[in-house]
PDB file of N, CA and C in Angstrom:
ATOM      1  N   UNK A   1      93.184 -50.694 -73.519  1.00  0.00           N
ATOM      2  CA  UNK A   1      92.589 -51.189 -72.296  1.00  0.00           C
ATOM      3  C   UNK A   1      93.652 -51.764 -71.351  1.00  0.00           C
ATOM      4  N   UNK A   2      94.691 -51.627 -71.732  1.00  0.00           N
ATOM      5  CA  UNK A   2      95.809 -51.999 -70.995  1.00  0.00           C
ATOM      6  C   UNK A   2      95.988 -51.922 -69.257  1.00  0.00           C
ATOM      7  N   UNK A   3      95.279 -50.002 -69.393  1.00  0.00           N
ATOM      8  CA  UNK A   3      95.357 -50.142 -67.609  1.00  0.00           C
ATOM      9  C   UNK A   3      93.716 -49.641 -67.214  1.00  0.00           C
ATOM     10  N   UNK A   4      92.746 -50.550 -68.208  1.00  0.00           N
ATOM     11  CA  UNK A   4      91.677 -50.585 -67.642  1.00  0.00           C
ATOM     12  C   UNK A   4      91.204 -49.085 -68.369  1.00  0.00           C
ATOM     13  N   UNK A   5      89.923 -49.460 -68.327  1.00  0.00           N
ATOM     14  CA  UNK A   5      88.645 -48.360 -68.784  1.00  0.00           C
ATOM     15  C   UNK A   5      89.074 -46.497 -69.066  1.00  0.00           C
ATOM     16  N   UNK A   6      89.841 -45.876 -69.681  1.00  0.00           N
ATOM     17  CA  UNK A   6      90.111 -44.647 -69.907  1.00  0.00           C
ATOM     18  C   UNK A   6      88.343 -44.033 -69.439  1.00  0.00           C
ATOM     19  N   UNK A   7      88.909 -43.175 -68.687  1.00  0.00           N
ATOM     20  CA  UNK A   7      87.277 -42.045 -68.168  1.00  0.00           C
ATOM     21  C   UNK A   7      86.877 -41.230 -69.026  1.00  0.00           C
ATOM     22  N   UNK A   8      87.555 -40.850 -70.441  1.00  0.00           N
ATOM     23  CA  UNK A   8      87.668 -40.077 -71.482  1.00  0.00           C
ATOM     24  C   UNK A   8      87.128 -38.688 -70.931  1.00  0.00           C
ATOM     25  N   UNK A   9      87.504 -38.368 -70.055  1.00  0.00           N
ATOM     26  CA  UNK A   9      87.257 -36.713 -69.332  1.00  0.00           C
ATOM     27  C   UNK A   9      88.596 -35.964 -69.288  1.00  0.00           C
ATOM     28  N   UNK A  10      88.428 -34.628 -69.242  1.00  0.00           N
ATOM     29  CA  UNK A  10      89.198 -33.914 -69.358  1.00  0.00           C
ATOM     30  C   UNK A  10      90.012 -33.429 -68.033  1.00  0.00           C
ATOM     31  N   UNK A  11      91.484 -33.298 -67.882  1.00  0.00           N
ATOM     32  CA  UNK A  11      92.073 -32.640 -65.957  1.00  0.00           C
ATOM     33  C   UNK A  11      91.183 -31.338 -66.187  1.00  0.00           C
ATOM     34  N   UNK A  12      90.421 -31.057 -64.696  1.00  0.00           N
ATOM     35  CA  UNK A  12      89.862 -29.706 -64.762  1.00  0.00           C
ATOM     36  C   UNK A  12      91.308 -28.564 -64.472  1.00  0.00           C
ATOM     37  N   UNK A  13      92.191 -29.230 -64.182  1.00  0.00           N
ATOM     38  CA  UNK A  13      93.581 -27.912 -64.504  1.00  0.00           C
ATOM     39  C   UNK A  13      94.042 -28.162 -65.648  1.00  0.00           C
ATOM     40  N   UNK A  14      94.610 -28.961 -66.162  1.00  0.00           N
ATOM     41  CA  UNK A  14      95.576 -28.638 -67.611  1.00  0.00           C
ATOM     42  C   UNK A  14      94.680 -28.815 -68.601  1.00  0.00           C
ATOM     43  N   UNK A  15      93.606 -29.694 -68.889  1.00  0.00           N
ATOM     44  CA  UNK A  15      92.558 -29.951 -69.489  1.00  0.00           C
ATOM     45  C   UNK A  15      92.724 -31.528 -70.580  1.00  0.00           C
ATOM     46  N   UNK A  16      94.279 -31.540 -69.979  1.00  0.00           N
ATOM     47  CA  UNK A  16      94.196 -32.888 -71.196  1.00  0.00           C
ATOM     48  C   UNK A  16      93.391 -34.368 -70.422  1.00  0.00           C
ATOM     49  N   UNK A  17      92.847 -35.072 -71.666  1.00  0.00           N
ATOM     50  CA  UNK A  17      91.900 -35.868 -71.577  1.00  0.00           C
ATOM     51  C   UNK A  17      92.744 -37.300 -72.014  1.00  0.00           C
ATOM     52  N   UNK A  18      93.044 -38.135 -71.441  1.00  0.00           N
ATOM     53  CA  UNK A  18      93.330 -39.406 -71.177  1.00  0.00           C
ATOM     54  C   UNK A  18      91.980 -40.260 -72.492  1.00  0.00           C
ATOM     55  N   UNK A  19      92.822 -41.001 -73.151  1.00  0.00           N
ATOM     56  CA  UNK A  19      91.972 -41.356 -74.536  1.00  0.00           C
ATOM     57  C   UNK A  19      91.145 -40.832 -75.271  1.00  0.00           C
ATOM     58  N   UNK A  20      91.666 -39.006 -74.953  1.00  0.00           N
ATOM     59  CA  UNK A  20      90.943 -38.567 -75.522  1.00  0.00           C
ATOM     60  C   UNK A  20      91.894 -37.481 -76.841  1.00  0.00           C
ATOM     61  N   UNK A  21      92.955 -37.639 -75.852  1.00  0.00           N
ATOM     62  CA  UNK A  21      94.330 -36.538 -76.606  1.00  0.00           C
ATOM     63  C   UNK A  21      95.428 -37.589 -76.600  1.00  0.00           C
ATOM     64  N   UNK A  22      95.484 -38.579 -76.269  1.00  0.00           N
ATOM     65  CA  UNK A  22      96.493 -39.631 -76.716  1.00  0.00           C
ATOM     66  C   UNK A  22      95.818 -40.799 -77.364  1.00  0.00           C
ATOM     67  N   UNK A  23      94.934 -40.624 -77.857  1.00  0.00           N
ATOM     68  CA  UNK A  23      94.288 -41.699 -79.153  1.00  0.00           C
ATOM     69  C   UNK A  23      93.231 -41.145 -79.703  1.00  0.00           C
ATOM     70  N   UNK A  24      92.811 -39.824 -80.361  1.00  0.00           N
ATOM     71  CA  UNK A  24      92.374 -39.061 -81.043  1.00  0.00           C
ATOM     72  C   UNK A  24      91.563 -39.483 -82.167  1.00  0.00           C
ATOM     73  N   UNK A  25      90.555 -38.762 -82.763  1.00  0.00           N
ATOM     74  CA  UNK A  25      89.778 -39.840 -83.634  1.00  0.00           C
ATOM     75  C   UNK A  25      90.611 -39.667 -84.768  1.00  0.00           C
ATOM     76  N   UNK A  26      89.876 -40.082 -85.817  1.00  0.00           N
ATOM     77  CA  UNK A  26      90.778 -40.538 -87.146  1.00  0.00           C
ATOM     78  C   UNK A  26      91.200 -38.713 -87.275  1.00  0.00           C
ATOM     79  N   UNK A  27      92.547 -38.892 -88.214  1.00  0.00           N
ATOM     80  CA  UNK A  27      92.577 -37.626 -88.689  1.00  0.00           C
ATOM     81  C   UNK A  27      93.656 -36.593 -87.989  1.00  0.00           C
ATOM     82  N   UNK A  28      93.449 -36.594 -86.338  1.00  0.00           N
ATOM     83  CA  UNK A  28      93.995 -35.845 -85.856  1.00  0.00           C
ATOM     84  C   UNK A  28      95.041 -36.745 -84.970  1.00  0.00           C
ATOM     85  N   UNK A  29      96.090 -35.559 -84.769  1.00  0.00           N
ATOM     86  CA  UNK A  29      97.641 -36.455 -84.166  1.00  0.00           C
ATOM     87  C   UNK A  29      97.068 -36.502 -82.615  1.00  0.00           C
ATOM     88  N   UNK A  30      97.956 -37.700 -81.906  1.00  0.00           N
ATOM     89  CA  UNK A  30      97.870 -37.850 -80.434  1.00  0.00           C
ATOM     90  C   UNK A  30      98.986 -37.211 -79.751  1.00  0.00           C
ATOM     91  N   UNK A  31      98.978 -36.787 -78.726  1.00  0.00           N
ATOM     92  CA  UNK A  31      99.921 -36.128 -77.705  1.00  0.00           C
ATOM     93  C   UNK A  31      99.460 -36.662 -76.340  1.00  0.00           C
ATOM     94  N   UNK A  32     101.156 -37.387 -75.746  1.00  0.00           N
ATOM     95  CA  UNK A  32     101.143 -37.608 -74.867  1.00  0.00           C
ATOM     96  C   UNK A  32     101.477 -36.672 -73.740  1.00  0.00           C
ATOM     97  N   UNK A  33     100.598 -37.124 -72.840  1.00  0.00           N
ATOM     98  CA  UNK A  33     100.271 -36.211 -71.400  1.00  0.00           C
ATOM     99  C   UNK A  33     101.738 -35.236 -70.968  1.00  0.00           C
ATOM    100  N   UNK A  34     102.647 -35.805 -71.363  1.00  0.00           N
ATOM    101  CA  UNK A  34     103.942 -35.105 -70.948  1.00  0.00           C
ATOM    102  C   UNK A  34     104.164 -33.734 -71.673  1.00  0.00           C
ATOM    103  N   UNK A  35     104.279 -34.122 -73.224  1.00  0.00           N
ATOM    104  CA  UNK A  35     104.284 -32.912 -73.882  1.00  0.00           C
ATOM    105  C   UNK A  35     103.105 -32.286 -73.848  1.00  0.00           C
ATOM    106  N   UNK A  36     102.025 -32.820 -73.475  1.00  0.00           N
ATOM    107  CA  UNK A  36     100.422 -31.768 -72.966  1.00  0.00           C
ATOM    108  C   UNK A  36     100.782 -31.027 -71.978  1.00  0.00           C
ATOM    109  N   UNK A  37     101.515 -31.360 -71.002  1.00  0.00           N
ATOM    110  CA  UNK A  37     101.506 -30.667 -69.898  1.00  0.00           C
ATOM    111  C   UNK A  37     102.966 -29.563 -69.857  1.00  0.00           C
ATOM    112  N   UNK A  38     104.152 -29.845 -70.652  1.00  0.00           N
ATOM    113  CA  UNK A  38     104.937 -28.862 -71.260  1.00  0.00           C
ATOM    114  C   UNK A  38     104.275 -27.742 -71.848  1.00  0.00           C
ATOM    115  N   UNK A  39     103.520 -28.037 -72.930  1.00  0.00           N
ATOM    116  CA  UNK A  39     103.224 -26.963 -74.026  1.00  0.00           C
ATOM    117  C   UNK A  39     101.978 -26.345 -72.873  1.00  0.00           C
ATOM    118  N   UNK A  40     101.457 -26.788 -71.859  1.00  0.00           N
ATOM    119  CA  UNK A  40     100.176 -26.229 -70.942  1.00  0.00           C
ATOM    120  C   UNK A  40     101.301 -25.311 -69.970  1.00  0.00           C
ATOM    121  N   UNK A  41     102.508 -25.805 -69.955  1.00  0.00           N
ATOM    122  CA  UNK A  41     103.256 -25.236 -68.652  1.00  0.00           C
ATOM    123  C   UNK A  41     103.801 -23.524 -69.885  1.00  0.00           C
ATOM    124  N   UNK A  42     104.207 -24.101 -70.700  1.00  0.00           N
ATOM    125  CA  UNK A  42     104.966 -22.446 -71.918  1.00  0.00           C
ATOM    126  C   UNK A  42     103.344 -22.043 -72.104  1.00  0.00           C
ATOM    127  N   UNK A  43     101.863 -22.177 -71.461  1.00  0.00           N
ATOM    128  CA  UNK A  43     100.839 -21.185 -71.871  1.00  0.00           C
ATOM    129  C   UNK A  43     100.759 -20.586 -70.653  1.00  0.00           C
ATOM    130  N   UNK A  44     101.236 -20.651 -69.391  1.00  0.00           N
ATOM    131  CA  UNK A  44     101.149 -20.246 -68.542  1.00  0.00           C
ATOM    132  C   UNK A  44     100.282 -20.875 -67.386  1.00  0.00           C
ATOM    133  N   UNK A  45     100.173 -21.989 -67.577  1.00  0.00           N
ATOM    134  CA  UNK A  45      99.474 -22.767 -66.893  1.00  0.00           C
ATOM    135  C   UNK A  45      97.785 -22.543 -66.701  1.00  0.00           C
ATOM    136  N   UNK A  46      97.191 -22.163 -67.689  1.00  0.00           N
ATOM    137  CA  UNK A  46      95.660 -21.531 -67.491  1.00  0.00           C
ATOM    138  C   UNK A  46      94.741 -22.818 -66.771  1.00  0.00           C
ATOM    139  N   UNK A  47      93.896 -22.476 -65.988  1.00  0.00           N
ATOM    140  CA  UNK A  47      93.416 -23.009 -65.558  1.00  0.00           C
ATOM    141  C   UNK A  47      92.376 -23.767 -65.989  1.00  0.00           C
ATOM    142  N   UNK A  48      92.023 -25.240 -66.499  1.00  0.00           N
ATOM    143  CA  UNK A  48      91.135 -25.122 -67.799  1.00  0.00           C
ATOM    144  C   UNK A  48      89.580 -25.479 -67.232  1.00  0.00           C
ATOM    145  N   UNK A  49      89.251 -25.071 -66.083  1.00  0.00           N
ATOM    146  CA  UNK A  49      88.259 -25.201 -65.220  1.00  0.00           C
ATOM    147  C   UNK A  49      88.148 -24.430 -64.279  1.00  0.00           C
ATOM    148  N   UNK A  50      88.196 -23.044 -64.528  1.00  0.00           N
ATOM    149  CA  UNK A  50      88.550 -22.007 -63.871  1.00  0.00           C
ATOM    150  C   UNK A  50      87.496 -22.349 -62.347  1.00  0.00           C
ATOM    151  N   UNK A  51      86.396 -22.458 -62.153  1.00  0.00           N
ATOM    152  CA  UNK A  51      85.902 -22.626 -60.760  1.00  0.00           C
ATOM    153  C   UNK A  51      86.155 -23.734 -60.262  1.00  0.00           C
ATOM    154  N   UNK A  52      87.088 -24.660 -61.049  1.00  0.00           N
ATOM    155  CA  UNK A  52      87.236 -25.779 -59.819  1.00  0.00           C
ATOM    156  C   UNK A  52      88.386 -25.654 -58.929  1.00  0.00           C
ATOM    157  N   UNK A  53      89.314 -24.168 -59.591  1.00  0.00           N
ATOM    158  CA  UNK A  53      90.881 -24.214 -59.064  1.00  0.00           C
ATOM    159  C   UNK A  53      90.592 -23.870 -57.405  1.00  0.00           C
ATOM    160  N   UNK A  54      91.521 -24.652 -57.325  1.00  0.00           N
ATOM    161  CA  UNK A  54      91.689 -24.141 -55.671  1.00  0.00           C
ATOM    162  C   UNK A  54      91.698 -22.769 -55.070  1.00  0.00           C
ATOM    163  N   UNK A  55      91.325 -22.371 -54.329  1.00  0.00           N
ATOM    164  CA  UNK A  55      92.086 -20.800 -53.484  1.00  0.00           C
ATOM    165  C   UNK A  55      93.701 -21.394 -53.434  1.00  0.00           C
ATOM    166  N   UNK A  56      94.519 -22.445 -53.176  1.00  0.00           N
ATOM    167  CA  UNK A  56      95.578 -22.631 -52.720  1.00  0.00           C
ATOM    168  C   UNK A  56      96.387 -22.688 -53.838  1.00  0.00           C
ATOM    169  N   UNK A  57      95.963 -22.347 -54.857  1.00  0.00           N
ATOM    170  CA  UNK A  57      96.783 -23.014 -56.109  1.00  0.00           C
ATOM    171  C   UNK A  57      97.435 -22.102 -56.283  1.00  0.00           C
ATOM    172  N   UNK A  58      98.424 -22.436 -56.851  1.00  0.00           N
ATOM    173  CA  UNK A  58     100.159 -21.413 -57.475  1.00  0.00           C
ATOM    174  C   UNK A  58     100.146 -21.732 -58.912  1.00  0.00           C
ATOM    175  N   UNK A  59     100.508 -21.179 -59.374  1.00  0.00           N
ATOM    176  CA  UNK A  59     101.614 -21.336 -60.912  1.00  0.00           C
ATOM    177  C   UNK A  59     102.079 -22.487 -60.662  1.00  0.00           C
ATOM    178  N   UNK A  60     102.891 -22.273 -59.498  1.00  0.00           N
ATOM    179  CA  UNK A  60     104.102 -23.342 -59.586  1.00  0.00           C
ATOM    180  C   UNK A  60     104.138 -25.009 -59.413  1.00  0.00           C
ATOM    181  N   UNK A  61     102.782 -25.022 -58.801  1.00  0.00           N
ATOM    182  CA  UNK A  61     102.038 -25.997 -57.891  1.00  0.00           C
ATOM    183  C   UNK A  61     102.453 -27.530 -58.986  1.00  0.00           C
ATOM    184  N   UNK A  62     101.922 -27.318 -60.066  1.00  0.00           N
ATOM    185  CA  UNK A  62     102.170 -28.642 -61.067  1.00  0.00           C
ATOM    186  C   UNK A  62     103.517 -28.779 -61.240  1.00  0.00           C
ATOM    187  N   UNK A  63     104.049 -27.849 -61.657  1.00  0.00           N
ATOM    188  CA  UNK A  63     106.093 -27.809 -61.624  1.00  0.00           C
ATOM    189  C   UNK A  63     106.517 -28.566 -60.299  1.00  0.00           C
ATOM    190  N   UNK A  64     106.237 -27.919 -59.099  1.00  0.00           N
ATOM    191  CA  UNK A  64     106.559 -28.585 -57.736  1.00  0.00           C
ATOM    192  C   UNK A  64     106.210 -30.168 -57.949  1.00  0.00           C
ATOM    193  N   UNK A  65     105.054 -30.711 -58.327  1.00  0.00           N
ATOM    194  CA  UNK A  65     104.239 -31.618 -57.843  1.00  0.00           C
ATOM    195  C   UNK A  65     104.885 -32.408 -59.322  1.00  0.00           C
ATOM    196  N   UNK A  66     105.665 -32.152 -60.400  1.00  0.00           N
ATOM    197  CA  UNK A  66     106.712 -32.814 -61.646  1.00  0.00           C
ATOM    198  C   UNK A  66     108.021 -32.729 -60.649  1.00  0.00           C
ATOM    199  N   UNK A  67     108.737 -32.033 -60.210  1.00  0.00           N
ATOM    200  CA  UNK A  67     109.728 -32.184 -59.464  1.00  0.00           C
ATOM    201  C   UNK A  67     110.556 -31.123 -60.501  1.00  0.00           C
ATOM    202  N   UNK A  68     109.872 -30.292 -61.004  1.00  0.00           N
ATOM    203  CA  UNK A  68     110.595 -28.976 -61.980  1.00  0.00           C
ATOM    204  C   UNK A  68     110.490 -27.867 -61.400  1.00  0.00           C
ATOM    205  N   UNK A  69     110.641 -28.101 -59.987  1.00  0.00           N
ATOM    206  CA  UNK A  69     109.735 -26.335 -59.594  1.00  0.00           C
ATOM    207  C   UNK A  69     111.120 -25.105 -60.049  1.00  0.00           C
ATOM    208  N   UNK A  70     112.217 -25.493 -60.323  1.00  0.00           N
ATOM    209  CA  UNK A  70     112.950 -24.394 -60.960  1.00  0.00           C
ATOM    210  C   UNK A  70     113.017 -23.892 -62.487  1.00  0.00           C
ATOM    211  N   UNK A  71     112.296 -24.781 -62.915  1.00  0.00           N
ATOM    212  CA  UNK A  71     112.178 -25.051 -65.056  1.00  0.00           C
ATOM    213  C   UNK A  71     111.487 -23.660 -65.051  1.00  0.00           C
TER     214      UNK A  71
END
């Protein structure tokens, strides 16, 4: 609760879920948002809410918007 109430919902682009994939129920490991969004960037960036993506959206758009747009 550190920075207040986790929404436990999922990004409708990468799909990771904020207390939901970095404090996992018993059993299963946590991954933080960084390496979620690495291992989401080596799948090709799928869209994990395919009708919410923009018309404007790129590949590259999350890389640009990390400051990796050459990675």
């Amino acid at each position: 609760m550190h920075f207040g109430n986790p929404a436990r919902t999922r990004c409708p682009c990468c799909g990771y879920g904020f207390e939901l994939d970095d404090a996992p129920r018993k059993g299963t490991e946590p991954i933080s948002c960084e390496a979620w969004f690495w291992e989401w960037a080596d799948r090709g960036h799928p869209w994990h809410e395919r009708d919410r993506r923009p018309a404007s959206w790129a590949d590259t758009t999350p890389l640009t918007a990390a400051g990796r747009a050459g990675w």
